[in-house]
Protein backbone atom coordinates (compact mmCIF):
# COMPACT_ATOMS: atom_id res chain seq x y z
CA UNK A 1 95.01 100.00 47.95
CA UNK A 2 91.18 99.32 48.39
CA UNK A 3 89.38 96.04 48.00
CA UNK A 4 86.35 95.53 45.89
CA UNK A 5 84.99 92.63 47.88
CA UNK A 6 81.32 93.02 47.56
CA UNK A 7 79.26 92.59 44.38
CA UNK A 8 77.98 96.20 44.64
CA UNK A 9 81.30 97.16 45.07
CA UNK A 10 82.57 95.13 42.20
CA UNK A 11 79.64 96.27 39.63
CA UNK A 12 80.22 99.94 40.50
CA UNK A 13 83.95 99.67 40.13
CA UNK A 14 83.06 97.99 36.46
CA UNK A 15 80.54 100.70 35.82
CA UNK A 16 83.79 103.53 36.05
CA UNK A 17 85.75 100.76 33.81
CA UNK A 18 83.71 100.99 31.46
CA UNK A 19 83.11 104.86 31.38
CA UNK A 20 86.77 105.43 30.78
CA UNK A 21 86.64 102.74 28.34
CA UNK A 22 84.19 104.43 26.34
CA UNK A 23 86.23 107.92 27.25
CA UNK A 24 89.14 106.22 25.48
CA UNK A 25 87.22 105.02 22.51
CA UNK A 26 86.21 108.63 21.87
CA UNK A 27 90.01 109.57 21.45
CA UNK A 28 90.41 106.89 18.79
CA UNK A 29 91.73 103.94 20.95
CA UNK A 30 90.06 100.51 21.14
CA UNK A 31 90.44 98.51 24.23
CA UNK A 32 89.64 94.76 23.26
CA UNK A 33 89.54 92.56 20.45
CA UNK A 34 85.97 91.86 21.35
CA UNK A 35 82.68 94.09 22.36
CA UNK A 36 83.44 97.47 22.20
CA UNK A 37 82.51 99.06 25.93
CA UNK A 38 80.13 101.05 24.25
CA UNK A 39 78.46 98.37 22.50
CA UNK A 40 78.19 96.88 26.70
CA UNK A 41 77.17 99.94 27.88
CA UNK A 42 74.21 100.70 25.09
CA UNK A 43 72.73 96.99 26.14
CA UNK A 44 73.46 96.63 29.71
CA UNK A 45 72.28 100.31 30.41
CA UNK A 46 69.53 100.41 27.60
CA UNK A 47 71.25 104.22 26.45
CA UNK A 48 71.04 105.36 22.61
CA UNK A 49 72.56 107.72 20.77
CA UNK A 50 76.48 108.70 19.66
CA UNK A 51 79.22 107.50 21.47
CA UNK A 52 79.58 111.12 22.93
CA UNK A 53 76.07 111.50 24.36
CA UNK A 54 76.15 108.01 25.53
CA UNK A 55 78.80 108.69 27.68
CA UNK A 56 77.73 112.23 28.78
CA UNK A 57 74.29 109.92 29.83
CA UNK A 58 76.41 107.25 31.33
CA UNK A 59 78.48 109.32 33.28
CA UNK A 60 75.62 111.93 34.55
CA UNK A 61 74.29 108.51 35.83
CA UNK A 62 77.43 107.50 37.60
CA UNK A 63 77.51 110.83 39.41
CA UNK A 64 74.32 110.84 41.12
């Protein structure tokens, strides 16, 4: 089990919450009763487009 005890550490383990968040979305599930992660991921990350190319974008960001 590893601990997240940093806030860079926290933020990029939230970053790859929300990327398979918006993974599931794209199969038809929703997550929360509130924002959508895509919705958080388009504003906090500033991306555009579908849901698909948002998370190609978000996740050839992650990767680098």
């Amino acid at each position: 089990m590893q601990v997240y005890d940093t806030p860079e550490a926290i933020e990029a383990y939230r970053q790859r919450v929300l990327l398979k968040g918006l993974e599931a979305e794209l199969r038809g599930m929703k997550l929360s009763r509130g924002r959508s992660c895509y919705s958080i991921i388009k504003e906090e990350f500033g991306l555009k487009g579908s849901k698909q190319k948002v998370y190609d974008q978000l996740k050839k960001a992650l990767t680098k």
